[in-house]
PDB file of N, CA and C in Angstrom:
ATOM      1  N   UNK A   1     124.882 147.737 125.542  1.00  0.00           N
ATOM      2  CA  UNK A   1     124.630 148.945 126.302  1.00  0.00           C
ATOM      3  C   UNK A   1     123.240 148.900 126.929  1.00  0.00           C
ATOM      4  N   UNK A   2     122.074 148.398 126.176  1.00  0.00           N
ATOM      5  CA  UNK A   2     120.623 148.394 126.723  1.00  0.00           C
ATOM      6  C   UNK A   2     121.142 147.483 127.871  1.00  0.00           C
ATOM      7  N   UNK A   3     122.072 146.502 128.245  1.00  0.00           N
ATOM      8  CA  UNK A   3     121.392 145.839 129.086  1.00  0.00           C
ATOM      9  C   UNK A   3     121.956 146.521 130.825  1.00  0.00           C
ATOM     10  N   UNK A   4     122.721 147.502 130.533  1.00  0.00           N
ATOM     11  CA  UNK A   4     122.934 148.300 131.557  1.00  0.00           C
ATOM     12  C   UNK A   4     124.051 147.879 132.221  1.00  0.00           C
ATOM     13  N   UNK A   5     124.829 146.459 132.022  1.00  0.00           N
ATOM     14  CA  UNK A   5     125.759 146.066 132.712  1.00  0.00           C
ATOM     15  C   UNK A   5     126.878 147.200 133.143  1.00  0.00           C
ATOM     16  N   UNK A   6     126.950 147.930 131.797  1.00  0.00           N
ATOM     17  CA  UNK A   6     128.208 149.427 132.275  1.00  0.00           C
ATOM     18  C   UNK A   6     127.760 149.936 133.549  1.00  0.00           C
ATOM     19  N   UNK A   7     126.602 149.989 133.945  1.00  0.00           N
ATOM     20  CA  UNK A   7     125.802 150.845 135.065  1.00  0.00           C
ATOM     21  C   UNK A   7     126.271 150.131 136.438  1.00  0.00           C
ATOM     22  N   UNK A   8     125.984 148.897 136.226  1.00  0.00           N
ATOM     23  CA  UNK A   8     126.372 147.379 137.502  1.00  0.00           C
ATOM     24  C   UNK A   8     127.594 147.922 137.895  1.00  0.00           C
ATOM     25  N   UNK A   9     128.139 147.666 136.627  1.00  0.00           N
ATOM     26  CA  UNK A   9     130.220 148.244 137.066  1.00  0.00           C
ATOM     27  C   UNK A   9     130.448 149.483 137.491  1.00  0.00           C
ATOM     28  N   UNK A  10     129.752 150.279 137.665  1.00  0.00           N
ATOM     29  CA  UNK A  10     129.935 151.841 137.528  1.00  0.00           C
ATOM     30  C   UNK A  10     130.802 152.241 137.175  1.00  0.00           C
ATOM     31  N   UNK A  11     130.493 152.225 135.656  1.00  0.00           N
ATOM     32  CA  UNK A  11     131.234 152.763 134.278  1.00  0.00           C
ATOM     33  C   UNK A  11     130.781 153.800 134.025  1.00  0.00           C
ATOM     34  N   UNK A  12     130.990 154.869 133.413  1.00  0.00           N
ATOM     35  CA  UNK A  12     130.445 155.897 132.341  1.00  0.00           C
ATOM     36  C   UNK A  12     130.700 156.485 130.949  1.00  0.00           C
ATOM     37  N   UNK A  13     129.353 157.065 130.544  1.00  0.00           N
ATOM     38  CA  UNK A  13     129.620 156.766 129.404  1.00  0.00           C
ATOM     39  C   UNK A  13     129.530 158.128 128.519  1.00  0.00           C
ATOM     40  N   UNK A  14     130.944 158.260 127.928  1.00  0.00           N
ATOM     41  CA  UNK A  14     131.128 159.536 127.009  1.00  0.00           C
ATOM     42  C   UNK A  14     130.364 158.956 125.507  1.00  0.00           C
ATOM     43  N   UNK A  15     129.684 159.977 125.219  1.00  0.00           N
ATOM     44  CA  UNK A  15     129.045 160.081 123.820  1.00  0.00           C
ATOM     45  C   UNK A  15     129.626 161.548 123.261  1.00  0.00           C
ATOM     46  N   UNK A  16     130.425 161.242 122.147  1.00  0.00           N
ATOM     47  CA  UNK A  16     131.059 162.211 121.304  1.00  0.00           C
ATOM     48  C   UNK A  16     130.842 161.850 119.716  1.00  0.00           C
ATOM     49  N   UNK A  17     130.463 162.993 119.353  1.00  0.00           N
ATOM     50  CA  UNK A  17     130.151 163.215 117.667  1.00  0.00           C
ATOM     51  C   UNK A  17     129.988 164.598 117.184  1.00  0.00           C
ATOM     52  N   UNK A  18     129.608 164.736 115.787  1.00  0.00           N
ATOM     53  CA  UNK A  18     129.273 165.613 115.091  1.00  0.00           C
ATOM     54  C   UNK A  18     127.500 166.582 115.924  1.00  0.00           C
ATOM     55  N   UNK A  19     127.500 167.519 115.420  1.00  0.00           N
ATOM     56  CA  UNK A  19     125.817 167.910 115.429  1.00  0.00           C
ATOM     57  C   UNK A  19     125.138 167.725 114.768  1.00  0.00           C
ATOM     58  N   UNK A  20     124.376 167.104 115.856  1.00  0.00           N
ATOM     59  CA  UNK A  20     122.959 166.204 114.616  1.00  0.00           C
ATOM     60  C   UNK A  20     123.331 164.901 114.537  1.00  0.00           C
ATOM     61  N   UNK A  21     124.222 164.284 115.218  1.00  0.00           N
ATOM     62  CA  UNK A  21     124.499 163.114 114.924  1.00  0.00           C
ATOM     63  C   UNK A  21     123.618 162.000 115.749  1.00  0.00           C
ATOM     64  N   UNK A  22     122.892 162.664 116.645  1.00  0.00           N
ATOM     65  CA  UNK A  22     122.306 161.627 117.764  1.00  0.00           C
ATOM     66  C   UNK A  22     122.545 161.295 119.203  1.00  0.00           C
ATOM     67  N   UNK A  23     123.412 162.179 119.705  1.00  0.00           N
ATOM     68  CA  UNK A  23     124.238 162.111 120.873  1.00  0.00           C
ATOM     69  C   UNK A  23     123.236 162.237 122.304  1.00  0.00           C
ATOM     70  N   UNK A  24     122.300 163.587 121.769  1.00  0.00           N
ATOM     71  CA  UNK A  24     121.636 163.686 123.424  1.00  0.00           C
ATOM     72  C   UNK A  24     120.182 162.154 122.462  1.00  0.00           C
ATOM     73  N   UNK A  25     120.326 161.549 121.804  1.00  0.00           N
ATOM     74  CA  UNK A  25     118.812 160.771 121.590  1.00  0.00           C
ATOM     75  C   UNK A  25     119.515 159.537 122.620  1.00  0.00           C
ATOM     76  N   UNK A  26     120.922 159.155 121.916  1.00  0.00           N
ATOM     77  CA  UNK A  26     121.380 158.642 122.714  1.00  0.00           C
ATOM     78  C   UNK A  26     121.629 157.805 123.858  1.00  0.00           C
ATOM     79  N   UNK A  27     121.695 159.121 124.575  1.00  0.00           N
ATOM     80  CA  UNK A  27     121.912 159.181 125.948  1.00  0.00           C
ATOM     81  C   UNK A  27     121.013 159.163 127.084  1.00  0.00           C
ATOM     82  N   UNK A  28     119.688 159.893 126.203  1.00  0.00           N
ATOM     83  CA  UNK A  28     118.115 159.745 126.325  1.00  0.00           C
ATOM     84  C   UNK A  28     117.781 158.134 126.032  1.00  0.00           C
ATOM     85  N   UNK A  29     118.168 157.346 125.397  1.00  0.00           N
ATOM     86  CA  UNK A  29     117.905 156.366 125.288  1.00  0.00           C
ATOM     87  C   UNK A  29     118.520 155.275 126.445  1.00  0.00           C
ATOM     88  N   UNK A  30     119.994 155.517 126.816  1.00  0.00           N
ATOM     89  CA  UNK A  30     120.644 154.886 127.931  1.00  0.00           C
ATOM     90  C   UNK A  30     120.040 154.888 129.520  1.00  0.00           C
ATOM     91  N   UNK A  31     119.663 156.248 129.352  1.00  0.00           N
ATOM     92  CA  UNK A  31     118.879 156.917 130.584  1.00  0.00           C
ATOM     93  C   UNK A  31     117.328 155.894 130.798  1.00  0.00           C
ATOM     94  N   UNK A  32     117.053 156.067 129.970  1.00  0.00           N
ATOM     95  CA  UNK A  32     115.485 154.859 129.837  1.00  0.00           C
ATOM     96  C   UNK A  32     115.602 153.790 130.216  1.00  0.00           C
ATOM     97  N   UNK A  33     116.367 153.395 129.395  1.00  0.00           N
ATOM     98  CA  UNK A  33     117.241 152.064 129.734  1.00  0.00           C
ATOM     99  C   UNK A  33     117.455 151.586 130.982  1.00  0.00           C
ATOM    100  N   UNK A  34     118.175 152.399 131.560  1.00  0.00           N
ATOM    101  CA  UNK A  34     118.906 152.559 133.016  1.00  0.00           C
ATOM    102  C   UNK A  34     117.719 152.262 133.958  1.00  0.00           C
ATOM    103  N   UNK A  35     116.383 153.678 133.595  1.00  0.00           N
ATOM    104  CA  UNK A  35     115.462 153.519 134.659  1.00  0.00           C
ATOM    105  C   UNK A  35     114.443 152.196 134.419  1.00  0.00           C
ATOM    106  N   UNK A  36     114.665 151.865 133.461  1.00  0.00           N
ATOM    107  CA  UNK A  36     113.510 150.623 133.254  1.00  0.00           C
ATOM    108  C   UNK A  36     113.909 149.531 133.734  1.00  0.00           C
ATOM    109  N   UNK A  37     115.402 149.180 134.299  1.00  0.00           N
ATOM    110  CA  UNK A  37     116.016 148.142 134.840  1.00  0.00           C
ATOM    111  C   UNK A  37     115.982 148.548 136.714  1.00  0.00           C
ATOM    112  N   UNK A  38     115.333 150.004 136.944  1.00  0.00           N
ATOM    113  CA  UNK A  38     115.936 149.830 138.189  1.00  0.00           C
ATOM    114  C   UNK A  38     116.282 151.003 139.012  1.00  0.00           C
ATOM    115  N   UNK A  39     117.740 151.535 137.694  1.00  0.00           N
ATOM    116  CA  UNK A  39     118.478 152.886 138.143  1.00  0.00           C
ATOM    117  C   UNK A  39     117.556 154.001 138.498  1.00  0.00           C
ATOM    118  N   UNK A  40     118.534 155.372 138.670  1.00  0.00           N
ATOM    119  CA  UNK A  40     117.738 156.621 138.515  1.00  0.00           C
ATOM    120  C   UNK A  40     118.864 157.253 137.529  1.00  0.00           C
ATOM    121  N   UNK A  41     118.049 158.138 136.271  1.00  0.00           N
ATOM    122  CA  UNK A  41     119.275 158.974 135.615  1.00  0.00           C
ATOM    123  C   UNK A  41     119.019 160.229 136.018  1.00  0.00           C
ATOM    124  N   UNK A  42     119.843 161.088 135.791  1.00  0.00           N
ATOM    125  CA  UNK A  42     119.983 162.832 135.928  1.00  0.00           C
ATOM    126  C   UNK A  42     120.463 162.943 133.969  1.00  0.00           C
ATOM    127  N   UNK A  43     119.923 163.710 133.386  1.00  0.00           N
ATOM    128  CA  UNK A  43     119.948 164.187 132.073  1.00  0.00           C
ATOM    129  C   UNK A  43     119.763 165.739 132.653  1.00  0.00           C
ATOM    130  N   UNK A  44     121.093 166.197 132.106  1.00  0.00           N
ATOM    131  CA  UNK A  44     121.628 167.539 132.356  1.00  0.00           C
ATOM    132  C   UNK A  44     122.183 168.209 131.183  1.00  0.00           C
ATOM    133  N   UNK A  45     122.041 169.427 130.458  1.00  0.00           N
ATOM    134  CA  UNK A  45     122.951 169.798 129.525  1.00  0.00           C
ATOM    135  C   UNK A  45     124.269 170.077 130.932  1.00  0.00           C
ATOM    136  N   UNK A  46     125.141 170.329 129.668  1.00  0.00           N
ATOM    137  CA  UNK A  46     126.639 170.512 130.635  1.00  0.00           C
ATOM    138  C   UNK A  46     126.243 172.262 130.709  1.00  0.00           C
ATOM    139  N   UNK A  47     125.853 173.280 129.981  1.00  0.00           N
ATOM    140  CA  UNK A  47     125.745 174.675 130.676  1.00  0.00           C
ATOM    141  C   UNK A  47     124.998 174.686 131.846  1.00  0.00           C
ATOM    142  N   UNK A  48     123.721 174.183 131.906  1.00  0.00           N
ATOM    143  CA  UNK A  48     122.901 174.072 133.508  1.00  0.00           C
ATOM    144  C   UNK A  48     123.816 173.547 134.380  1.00  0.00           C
ATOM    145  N   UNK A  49     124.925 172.411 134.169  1.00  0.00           N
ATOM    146  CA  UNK A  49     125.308 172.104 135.072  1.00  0.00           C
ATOM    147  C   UNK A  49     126.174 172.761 135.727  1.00  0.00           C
ATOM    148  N   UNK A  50     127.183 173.876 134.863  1.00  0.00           N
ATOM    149  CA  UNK A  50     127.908 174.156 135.060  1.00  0.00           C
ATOM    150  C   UNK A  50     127.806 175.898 136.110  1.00  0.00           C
ATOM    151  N   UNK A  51     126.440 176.455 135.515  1.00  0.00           N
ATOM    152  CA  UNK A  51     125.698 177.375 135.985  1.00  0.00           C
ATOM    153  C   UNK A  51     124.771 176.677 137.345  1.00  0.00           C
ATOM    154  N   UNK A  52     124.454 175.724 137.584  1.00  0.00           N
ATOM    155  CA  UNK A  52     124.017 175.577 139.083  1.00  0.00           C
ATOM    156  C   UNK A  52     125.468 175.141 139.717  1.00  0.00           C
ATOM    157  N   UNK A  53     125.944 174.584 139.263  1.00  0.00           N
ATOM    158  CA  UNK A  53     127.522 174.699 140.620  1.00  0.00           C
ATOM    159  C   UNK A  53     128.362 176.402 140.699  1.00  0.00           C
ATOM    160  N   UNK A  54     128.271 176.962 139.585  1.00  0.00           N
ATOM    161  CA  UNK A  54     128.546 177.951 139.995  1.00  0.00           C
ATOM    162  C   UNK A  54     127.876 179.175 140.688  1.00  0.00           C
ATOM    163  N   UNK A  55     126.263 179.266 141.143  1.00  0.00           N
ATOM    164  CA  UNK A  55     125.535 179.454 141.739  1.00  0.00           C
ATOM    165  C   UNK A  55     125.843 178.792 143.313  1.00  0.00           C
ATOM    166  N   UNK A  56     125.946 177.599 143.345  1.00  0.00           N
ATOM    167  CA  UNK A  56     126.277 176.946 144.329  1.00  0.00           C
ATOM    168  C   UNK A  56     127.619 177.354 145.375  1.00  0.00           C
ATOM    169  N   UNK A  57     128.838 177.887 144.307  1.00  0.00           N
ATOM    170  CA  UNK A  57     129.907 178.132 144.691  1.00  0.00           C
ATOM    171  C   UNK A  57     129.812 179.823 145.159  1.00  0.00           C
ATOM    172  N   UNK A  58     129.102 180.541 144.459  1.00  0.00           N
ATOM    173  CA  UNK A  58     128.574 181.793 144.971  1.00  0.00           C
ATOM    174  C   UNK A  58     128.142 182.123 146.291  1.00  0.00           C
ATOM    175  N   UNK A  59     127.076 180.740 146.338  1.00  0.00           N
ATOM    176  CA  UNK A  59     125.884 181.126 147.859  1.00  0.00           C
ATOM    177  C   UNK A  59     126.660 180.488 148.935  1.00  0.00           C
ATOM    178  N   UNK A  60     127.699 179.560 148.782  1.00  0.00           N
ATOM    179  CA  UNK A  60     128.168 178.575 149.798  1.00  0.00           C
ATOM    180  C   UNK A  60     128.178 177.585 149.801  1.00  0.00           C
ATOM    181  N   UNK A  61     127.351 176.944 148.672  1.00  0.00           N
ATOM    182  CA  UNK A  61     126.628 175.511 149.190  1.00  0.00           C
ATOM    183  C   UNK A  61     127.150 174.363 148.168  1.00  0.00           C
ATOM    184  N   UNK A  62     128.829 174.974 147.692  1.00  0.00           N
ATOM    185  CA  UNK A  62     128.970 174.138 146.707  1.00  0.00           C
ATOM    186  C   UNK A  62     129.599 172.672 147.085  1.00  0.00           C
ATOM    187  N   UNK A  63     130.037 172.464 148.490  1.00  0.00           N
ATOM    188  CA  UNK A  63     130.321 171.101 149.138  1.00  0.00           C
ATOM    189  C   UNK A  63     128.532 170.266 148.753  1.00  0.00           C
ATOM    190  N   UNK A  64     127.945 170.733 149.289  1.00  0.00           N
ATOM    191  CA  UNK A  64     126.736 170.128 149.075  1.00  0.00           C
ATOM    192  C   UNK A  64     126.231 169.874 148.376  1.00  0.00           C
ATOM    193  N   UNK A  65     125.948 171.264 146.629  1.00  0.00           N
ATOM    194  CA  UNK A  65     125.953 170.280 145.420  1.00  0.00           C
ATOM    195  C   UNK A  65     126.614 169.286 145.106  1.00  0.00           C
ATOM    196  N   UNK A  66     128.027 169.381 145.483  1.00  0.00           N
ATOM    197  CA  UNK A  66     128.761 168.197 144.783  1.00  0.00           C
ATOM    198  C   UNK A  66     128.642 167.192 145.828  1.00  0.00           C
ATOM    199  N   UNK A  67     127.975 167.057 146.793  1.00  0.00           N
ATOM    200  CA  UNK A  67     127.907 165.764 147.134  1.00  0.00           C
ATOM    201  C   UNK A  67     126.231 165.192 146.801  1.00  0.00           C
ATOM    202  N   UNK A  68     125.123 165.778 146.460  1.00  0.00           N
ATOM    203  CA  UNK A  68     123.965 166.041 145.893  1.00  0.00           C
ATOM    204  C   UNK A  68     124.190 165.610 144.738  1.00  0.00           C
ATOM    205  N   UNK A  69     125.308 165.869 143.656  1.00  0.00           N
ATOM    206  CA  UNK A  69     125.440 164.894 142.201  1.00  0.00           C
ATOM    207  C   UNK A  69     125.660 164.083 142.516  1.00  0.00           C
ATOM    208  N   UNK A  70     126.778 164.135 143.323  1.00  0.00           N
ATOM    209  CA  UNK A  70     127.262 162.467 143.531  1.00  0.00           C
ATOM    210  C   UNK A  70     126.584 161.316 144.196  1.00  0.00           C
ATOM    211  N   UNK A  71     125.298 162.077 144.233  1.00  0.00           N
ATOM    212  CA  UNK A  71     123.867 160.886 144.632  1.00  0.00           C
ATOM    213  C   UNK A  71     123.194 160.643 143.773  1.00  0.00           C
ATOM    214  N   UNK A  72     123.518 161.742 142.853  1.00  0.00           N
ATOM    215  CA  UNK A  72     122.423 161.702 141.598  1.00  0.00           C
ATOM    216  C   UNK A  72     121.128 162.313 142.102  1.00  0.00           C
ATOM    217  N   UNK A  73     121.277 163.151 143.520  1.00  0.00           N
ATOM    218  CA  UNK A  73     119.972 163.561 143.388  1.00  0.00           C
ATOM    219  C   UNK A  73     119.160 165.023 142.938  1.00  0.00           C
ATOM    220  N   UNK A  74     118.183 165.345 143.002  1.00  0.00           N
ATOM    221  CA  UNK A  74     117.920 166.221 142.727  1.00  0.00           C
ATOM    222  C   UNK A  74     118.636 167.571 143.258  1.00  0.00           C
ATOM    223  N   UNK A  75     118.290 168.585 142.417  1.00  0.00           N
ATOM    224  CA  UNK A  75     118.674 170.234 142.955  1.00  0.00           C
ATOM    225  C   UNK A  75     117.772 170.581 143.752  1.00  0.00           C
ATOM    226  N   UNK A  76     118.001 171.217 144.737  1.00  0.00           N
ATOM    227  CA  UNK A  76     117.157 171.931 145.521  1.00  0.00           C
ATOM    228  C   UNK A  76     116.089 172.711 144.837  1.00  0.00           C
ATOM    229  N   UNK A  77     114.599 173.048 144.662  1.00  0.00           N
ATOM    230  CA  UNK A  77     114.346 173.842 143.802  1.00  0.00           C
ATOM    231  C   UNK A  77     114.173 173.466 142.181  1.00  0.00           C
ATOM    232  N   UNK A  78     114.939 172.622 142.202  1.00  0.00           N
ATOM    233  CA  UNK A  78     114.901 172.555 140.571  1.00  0.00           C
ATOM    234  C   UNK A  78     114.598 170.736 140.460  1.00  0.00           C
ATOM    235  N   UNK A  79     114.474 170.330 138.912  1.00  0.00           N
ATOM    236  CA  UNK A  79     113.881 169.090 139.430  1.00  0.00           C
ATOM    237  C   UNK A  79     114.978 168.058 138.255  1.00  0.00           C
ATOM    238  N   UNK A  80     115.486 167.548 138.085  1.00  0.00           N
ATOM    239  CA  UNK A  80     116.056 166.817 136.510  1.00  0.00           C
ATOM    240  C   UNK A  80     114.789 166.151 135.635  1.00  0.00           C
ATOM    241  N   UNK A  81     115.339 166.486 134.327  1.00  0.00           N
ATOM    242  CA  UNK A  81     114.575 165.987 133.422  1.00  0.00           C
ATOM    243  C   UNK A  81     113.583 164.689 133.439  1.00  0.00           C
ATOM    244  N   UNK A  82     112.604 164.535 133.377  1.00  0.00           N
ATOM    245  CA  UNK A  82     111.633 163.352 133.437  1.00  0.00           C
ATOM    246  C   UNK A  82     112.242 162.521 132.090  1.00  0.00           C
ATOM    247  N   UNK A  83     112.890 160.902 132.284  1.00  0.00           N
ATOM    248  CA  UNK A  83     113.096 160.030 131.378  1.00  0.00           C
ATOM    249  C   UNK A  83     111.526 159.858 131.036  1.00  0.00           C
ATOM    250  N   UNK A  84     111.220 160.125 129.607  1.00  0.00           N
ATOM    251  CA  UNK A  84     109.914 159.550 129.267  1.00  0.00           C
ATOM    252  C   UNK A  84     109.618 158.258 129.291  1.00  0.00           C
ATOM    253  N   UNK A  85     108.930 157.636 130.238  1.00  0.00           N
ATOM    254  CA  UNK A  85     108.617 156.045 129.722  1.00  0.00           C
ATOM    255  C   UNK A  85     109.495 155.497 131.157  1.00  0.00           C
ATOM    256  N   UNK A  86     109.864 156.296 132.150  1.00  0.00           N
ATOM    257  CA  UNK A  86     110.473 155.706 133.150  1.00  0.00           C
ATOM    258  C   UNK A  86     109.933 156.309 134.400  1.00  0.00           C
ATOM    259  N   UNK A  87     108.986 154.988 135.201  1.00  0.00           N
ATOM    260  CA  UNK A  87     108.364 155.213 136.444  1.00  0.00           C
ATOM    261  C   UNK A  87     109.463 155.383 136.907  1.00  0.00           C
ATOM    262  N   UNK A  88     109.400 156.108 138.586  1.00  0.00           N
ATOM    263  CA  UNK A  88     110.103 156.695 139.587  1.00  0.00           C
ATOM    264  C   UNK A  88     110.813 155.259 140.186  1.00  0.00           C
ATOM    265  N   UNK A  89     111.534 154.890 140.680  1.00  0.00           N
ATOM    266  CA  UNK A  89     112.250 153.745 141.465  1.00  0.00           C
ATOM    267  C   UNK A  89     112.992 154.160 142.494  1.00  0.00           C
ATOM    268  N   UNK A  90     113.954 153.480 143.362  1.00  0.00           N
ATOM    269  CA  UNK A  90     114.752 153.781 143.628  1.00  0.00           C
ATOM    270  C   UNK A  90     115.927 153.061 143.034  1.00  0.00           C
ATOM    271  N   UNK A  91     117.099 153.452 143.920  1.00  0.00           N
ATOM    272  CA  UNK A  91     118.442 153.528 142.934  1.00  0.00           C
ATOM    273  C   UNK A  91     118.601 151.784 143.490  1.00  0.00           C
ATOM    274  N   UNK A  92     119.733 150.866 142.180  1.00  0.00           N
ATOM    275  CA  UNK A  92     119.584 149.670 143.162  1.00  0.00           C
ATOM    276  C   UNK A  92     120.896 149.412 143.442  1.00  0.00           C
ATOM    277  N   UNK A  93     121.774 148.922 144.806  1.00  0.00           N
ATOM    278  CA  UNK A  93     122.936 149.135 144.828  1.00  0.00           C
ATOM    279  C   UNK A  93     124.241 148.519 144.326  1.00  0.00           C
TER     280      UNK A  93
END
C-alpha cells in the first residue's frame, strides 16, 4: 500500500472496522504516502462531505462540486485538510 501502486491504477481504497481501530490513522497514513510520491489527497469526514454537496445542491452549484471532487480539488472557500509531512505538488498523471 505505501508504495502507492493502487493510486497508479486508480484504485480506491475502503477502510472498514471497529471504533478505535485505526481507520482515519490509516488513511492519514495512505494520504502521506500518496503526497510524498507525488499525488494530491483530499481527507474529508463523510458528514462535511455530505453537508457541502448538499449546500451545493441548495445554491445551484452542485454540477460543479461534483466535478471539483472529481479533481480532487479544493472547495471554494474552504480548504482540505493539510497531510502533515506533505509539501504541496502537483497531481502526476
Amino acid at each position: 500500500m505505501g508504495s502507492c501502486q493502487w493510486v497508479r491504477a486508480k484504485q480506491n481504497v475502503i477502510v472498514l472496522g471497529a471504533t478505535g481501530a485505526g481507520k482515519s490513522f490509516l488513511g492519514g497514513a495512505l494520504a502521506q504516502a500518496s503526497c510524498r510520491q507525488g499525488f494530491r489527497a483530499l481527507v474529508i469526514r463523510t458528514p462535511r462531505l455530505l453537508q457541502q454537496l448538499a449546500v451545493a445542491r441548495a445554491d445551484g452549484t452542485y454540477v460543479n462540486a461534483l466535478a471539483r471532487l472529481a479533481r480532487r480539488g479544493p472547495w471554494p472557500g474552504r480548504s482540505a485538510r493539510h497531510v502533515p509531512g506533505a509539501a504541496p505538488v502537483h497531481e502526476k498523471s
